[in-house]
PDB file of N, CA and C in Angstrom:
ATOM      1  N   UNK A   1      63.542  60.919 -85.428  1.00  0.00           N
ATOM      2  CA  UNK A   1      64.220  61.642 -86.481  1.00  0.00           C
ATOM      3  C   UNK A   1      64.024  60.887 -87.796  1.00  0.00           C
ATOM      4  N   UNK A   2      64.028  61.725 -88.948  1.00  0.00           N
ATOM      5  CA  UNK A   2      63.739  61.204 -90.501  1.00  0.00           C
ATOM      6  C   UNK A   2      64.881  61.320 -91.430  1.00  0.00           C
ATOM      7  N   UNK A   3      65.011  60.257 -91.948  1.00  0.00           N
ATOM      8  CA  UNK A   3      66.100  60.378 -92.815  1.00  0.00           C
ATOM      9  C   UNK A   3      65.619  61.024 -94.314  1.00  0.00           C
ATOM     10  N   UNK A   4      66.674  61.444 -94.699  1.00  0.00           N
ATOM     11  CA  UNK A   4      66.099  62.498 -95.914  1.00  0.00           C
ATOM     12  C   UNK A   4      67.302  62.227 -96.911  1.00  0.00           C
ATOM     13  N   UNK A   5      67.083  62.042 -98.275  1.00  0.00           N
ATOM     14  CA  UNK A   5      67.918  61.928 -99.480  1.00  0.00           C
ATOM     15  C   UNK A   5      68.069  63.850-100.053  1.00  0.00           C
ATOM     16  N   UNK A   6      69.598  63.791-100.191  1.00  0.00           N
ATOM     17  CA  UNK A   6      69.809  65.532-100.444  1.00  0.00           C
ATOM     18  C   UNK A   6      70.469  65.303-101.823  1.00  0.00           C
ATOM     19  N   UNK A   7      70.150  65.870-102.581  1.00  0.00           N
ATOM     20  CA  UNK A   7      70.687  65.164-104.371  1.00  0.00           C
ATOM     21  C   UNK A   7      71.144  67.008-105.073  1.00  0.00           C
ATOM     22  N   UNK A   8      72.462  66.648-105.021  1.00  0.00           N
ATOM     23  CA  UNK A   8      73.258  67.978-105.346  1.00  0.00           C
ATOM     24  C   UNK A   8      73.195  68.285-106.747  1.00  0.00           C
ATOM     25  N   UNK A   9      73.165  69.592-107.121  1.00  0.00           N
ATOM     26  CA  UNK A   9      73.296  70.077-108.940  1.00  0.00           C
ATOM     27  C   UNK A   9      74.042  68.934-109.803  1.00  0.00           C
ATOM     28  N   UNK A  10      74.986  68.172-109.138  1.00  0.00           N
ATOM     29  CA  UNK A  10      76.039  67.327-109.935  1.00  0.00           C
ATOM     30  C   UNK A  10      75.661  65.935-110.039  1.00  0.00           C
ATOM     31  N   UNK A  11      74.726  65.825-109.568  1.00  0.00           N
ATOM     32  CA  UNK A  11      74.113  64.392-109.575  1.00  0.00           C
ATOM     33  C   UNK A  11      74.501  63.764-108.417  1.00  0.00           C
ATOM     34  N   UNK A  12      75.330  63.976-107.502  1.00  0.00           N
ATOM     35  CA  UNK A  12      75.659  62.944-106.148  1.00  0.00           C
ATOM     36  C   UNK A  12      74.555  63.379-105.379  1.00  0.00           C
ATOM     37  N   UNK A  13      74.236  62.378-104.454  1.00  0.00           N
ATOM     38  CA  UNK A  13      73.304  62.607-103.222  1.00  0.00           C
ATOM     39  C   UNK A  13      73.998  61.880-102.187  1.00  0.00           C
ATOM     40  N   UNK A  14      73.168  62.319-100.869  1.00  0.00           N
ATOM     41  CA  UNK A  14      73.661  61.358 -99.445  1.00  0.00           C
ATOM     42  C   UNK A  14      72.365  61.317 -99.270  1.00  0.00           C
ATOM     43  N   UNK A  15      72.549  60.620 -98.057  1.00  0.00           N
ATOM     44  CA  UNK A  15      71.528  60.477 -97.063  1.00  0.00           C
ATOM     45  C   UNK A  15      71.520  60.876 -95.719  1.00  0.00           C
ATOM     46  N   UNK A  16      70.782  61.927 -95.056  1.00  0.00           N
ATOM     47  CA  UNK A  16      71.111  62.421 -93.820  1.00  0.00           C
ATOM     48  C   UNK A  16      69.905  62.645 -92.938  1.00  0.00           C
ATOM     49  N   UNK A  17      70.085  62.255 -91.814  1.00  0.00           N
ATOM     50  CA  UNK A  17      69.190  62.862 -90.410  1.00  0.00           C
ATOM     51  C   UNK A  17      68.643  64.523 -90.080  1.00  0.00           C
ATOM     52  N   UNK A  18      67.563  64.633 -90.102  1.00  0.00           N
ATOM     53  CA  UNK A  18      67.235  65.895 -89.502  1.00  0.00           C
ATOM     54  C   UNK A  18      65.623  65.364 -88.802  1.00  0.00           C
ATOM     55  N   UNK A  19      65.602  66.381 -87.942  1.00  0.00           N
ATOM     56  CA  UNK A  19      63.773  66.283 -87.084  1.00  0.00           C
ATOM     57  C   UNK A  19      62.676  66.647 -87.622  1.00  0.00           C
ATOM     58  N   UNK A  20      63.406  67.159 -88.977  1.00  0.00           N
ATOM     59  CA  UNK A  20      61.917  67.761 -89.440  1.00  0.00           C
ATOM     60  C   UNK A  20      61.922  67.965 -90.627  1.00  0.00           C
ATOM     61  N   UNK A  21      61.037  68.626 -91.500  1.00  0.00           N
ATOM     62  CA  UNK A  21      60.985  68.959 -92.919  1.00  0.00           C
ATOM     63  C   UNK A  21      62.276  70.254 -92.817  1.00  0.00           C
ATOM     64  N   UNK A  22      61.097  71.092 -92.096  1.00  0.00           N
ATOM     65  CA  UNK A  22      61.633  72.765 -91.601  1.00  0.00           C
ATOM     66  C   UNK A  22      63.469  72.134 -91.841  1.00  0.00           C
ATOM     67  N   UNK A  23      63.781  71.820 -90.580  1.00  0.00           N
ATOM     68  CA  UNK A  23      65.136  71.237 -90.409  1.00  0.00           C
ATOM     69  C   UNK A  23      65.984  71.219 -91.190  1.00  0.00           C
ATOM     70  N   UNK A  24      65.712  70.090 -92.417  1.00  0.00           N
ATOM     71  CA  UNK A  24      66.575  69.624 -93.408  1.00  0.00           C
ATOM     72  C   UNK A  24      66.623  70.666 -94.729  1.00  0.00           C
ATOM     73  N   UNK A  25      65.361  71.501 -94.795  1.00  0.00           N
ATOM     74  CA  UNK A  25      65.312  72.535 -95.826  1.00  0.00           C
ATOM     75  C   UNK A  25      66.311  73.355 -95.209  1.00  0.00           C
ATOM     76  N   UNK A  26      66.482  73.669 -94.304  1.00  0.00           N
ATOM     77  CA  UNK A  26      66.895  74.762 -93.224  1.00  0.00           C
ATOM     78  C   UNK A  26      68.710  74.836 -93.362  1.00  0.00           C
ATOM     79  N   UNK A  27      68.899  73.491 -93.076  1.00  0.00           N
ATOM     80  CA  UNK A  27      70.466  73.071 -92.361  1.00  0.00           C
ATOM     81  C   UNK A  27      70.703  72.611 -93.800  1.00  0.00           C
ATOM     82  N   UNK A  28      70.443  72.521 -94.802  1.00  0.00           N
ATOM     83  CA  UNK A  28      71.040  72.028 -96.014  1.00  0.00           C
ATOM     84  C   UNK A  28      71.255  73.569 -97.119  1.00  0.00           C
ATOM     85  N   UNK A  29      70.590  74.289 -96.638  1.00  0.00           N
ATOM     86  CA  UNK A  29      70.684  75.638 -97.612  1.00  0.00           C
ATOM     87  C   UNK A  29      71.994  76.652 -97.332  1.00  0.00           C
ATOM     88  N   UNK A  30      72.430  76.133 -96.354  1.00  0.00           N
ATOM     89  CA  UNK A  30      73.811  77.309 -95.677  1.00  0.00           C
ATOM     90  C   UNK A  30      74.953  76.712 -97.207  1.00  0.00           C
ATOM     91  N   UNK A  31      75.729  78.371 -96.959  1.00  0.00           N
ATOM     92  CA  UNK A  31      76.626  78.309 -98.059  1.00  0.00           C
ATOM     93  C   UNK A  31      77.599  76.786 -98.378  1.00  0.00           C
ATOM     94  N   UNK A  32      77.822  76.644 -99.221  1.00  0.00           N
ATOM     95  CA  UNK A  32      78.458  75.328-100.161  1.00  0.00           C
ATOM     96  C   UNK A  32      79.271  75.799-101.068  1.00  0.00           C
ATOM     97  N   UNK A  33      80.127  75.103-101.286  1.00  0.00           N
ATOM     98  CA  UNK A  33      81.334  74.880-102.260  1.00  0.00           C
ATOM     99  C   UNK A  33      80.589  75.153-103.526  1.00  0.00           C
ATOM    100  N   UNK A  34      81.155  76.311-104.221  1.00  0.00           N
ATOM    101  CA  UNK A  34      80.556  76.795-105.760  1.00  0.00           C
ATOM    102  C   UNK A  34      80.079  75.333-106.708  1.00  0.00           C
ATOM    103  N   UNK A  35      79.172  75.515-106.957  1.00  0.00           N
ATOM    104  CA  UNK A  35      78.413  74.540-108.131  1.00  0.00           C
ATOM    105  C   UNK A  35      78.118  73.683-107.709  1.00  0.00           C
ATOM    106  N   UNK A  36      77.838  73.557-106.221  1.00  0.00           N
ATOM    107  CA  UNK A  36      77.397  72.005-105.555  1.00  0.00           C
ATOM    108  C   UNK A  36      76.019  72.484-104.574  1.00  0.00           C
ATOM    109  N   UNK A  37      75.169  73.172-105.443  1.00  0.00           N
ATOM    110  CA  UNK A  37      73.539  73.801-104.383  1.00  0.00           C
ATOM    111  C   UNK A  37      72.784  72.702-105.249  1.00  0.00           C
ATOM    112  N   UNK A  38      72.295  72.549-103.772  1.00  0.00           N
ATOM    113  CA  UNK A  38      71.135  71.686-103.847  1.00  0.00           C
ATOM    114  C   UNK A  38      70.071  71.539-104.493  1.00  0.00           C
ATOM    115  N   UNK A  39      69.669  70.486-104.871  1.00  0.00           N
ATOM    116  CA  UNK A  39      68.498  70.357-106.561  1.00  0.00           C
ATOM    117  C   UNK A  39      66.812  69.844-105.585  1.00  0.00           C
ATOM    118  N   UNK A  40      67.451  68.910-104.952  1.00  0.00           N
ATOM    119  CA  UNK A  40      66.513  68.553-104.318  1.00  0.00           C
ATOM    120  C   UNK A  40      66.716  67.508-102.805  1.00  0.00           C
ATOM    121  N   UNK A  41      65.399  67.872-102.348  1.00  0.00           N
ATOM    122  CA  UNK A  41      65.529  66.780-100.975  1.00  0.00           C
ATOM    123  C   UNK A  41      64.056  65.954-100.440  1.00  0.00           C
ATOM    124  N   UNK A  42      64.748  64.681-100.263  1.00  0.00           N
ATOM    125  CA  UNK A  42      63.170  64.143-100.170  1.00  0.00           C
ATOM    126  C   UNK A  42      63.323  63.057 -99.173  1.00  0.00           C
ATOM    127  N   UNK A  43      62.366  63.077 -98.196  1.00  0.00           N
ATOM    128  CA  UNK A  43      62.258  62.488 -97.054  1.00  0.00           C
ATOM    129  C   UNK A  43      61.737  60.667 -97.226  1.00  0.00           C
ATOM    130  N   UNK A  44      62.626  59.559 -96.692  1.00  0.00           N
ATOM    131  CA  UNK A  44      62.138  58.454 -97.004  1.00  0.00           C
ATOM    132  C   UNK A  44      61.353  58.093 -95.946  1.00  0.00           C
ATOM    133  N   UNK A  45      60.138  57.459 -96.482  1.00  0.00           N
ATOM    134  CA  UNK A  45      58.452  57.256 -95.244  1.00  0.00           C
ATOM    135  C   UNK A  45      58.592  55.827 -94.667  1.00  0.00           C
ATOM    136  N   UNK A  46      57.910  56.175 -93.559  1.00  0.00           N
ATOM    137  CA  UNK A  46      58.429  54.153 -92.940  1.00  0.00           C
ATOM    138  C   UNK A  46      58.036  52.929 -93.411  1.00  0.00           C
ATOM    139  N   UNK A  47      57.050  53.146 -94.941  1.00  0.00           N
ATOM    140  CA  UNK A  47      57.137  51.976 -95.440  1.00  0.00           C
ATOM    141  C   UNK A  47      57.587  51.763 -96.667  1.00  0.00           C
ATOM    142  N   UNK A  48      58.635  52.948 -96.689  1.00  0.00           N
ATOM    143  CA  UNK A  48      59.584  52.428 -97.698  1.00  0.00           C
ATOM    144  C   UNK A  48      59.732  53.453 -98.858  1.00  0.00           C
ATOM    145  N   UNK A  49      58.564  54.069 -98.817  1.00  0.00           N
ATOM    146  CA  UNK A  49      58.799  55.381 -99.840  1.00  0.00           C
ATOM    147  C   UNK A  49      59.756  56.421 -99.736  1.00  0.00           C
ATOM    148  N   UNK A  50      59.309  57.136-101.102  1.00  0.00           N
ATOM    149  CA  UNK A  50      60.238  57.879-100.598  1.00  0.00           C
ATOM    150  C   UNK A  50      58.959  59.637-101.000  1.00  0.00           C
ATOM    151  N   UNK A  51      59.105  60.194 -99.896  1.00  0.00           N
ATOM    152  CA  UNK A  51      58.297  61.808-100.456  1.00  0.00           C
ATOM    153  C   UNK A  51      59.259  62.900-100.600  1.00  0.00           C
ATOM    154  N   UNK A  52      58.537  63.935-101.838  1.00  0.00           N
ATOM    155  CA  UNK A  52      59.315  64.827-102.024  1.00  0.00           C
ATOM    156  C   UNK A  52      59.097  65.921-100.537  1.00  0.00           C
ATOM    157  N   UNK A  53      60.177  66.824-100.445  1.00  0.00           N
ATOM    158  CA  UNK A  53      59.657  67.606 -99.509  1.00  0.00           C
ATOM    159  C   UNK A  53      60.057  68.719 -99.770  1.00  0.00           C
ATOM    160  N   UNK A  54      61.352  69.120-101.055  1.00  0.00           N
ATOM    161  CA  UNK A  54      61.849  70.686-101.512  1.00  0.00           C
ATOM    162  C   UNK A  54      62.502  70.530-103.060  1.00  0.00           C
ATOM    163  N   UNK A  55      62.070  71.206-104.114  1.00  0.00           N
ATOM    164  CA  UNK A  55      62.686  70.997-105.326  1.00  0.00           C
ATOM    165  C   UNK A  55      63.507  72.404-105.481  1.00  0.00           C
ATOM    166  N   UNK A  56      64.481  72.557-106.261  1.00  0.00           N
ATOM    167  CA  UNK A  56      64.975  73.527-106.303  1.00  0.00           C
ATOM    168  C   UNK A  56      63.911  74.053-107.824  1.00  0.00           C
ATOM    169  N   UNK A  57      63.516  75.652-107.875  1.00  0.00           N
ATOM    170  CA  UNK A  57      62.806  76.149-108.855  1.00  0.00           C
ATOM    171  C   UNK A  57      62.903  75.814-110.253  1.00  0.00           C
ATOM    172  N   UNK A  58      62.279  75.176-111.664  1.00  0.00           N
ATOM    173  CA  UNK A  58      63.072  74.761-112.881  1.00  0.00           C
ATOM    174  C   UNK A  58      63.431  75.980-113.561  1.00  0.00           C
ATOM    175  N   UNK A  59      64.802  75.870-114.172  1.00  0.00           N
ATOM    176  CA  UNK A  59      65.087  77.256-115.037  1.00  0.00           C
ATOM    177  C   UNK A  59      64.868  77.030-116.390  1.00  0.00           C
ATOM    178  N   UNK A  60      64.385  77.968-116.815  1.00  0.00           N
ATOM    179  CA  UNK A  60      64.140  77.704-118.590  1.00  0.00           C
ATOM    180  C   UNK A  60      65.396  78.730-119.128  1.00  0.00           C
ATOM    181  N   UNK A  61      65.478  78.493-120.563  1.00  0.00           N
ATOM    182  CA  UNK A  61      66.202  79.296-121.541  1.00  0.00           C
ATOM    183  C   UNK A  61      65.690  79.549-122.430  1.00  0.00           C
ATOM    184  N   UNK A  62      65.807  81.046-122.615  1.00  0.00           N
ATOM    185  CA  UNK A  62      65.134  81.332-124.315  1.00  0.00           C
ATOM    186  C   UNK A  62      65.150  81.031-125.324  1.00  0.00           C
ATOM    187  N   UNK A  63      64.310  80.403-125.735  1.00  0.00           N
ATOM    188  CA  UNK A  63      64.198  79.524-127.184  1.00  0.00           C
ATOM    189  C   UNK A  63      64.508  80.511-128.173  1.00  0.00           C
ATOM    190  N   UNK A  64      65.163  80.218-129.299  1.00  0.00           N
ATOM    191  CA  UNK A  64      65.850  80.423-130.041  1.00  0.00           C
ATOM    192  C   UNK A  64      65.089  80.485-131.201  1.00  0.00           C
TER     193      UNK A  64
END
Protein backbone atom coordinates (compact mmCIF):
# COMPACT_ATOMS: atom_id res chain seq x y z
CA UNK A 1 0.00 0.00 0.00
CA UNK A 2 1.07 3.83 -0.88
CA UNK A 3 0.83 6.58 1.11
CA UNK A 4 -0.62 9.62 -0.55
CA UNK A 5 -0.67 13.49 0.63
CA UNK A 6 -4.59 14.84 0.15
CA UNK A 7 -4.29 18.86 0.38
CA UNK A 8 -7.89 20.37 0.88
CA UNK A 9 -9.29 23.89 -0.82
CA UNK A 10 -8.24 25.43 2.73
CA UNK A 11 -4.79 24.67 2.72
CA UNK A 12 -4.73 21.63 5.38
CA UNK A 13 -3.57 18.28 4.11
CA UNK A 14 -3.12 14.65 5.73
CA UNK A 15 -1.55 11.87 4.83
CA UNK A 16 -3.36 8.62 4.04
CA UNK A 17 -3.14 4.89 2.81
CA UNK A 18 -4.82 3.60 -0.25
CA UNK A 19 -3.66 0.51 -2.91
CA UNK A 20 -3.70 2.43 -5.64
CA UNK A 21 -3.85 5.64 -7.66
CA UNK A 22 -7.58 4.51 -8.88
CA UNK A 23 -8.20 4.07 -4.95
CA UNK A 24 -7.22 7.30 -3.44
CA UNK A 25 -8.78 9.41 -6.44
CA UNK A 26 -11.78 7.20 -5.83
CA UNK A 27 -12.27 7.10 -1.82
CA UNK A 28 -11.26 10.79 -1.44
CA UNK A 29 -13.97 12.29 -3.91
CA UNK A 30 -17.21 11.06 -1.83
CA UNK A 31 -19.23 13.99 -0.43
CA UNK A 32 -17.39 16.41 2.29
CA UNK A 33 -18.24 19.07 4.55
CA UNK A 34 -19.08 22.33 2.28
CA UNK A 35 -15.80 24.19 1.25
CA UNK A 36 -13.41 21.45 2.19
CA UNK A 37 -13.10 19.50 -1.76
CA UNK A 38 -10.13 18.47 -2.56
CA UNK A 39 -7.34 20.56 -4.55
CA UNK A 40 -5.04 17.95 -4.86
CA UNK A 41 -3.41 14.47 -4.16
CA UNK A 42 -0.05 13.17 -4.60
CA UNK A 43 1.48 9.93 -3.95
CA UNK A 44 4.97 9.84 -1.93
CA UNK A 45 7.68 7.34 -4.06
CA UNK A 46 10.07 5.07 -2.05
CA UNK A 47 12.87 7.24 -2.43
CA UNK A 48 11.49 9.96 -1.02
CA UNK A 49 9.61 11.90 -3.60
CA UNK A 50 6.84 12.95 -3.84
CA UNK A 51 4.47 12.42 -7.49
CA UNK A 52 1.55 14.18 -8.50
CA UNK A 53 -1.28 11.80 -9.23
CA UNK A 54 -4.80 14.23 -9.37
CA UNK A 55 -5.06 18.14 -9.51
CA UNK A 56 -8.27 19.58 -9.10
CA UNK A 57 -9.11 21.64 -12.73
CA UNK A 58 -7.61 25.62 -12.49
CA UNK A 59 -10.52 28.16 -12.50
CA UNK A 60 -10.02 31.44 -14.15
CA UNK A 61 -12.09 34.76 -13.79
CA UNK A 62 -12.97 37.26 -16.23
CA UNK A 63 -10.63 39.86 -16.57
CA UNK A 64 -11.91 43.00 -16.17
Amino acid sequence: MSRYKVTLRNGTSSDRTFESDFQAVNETHRPTEPGAGIVKIDRYEDGGGVAGVWAAPATSRPSR
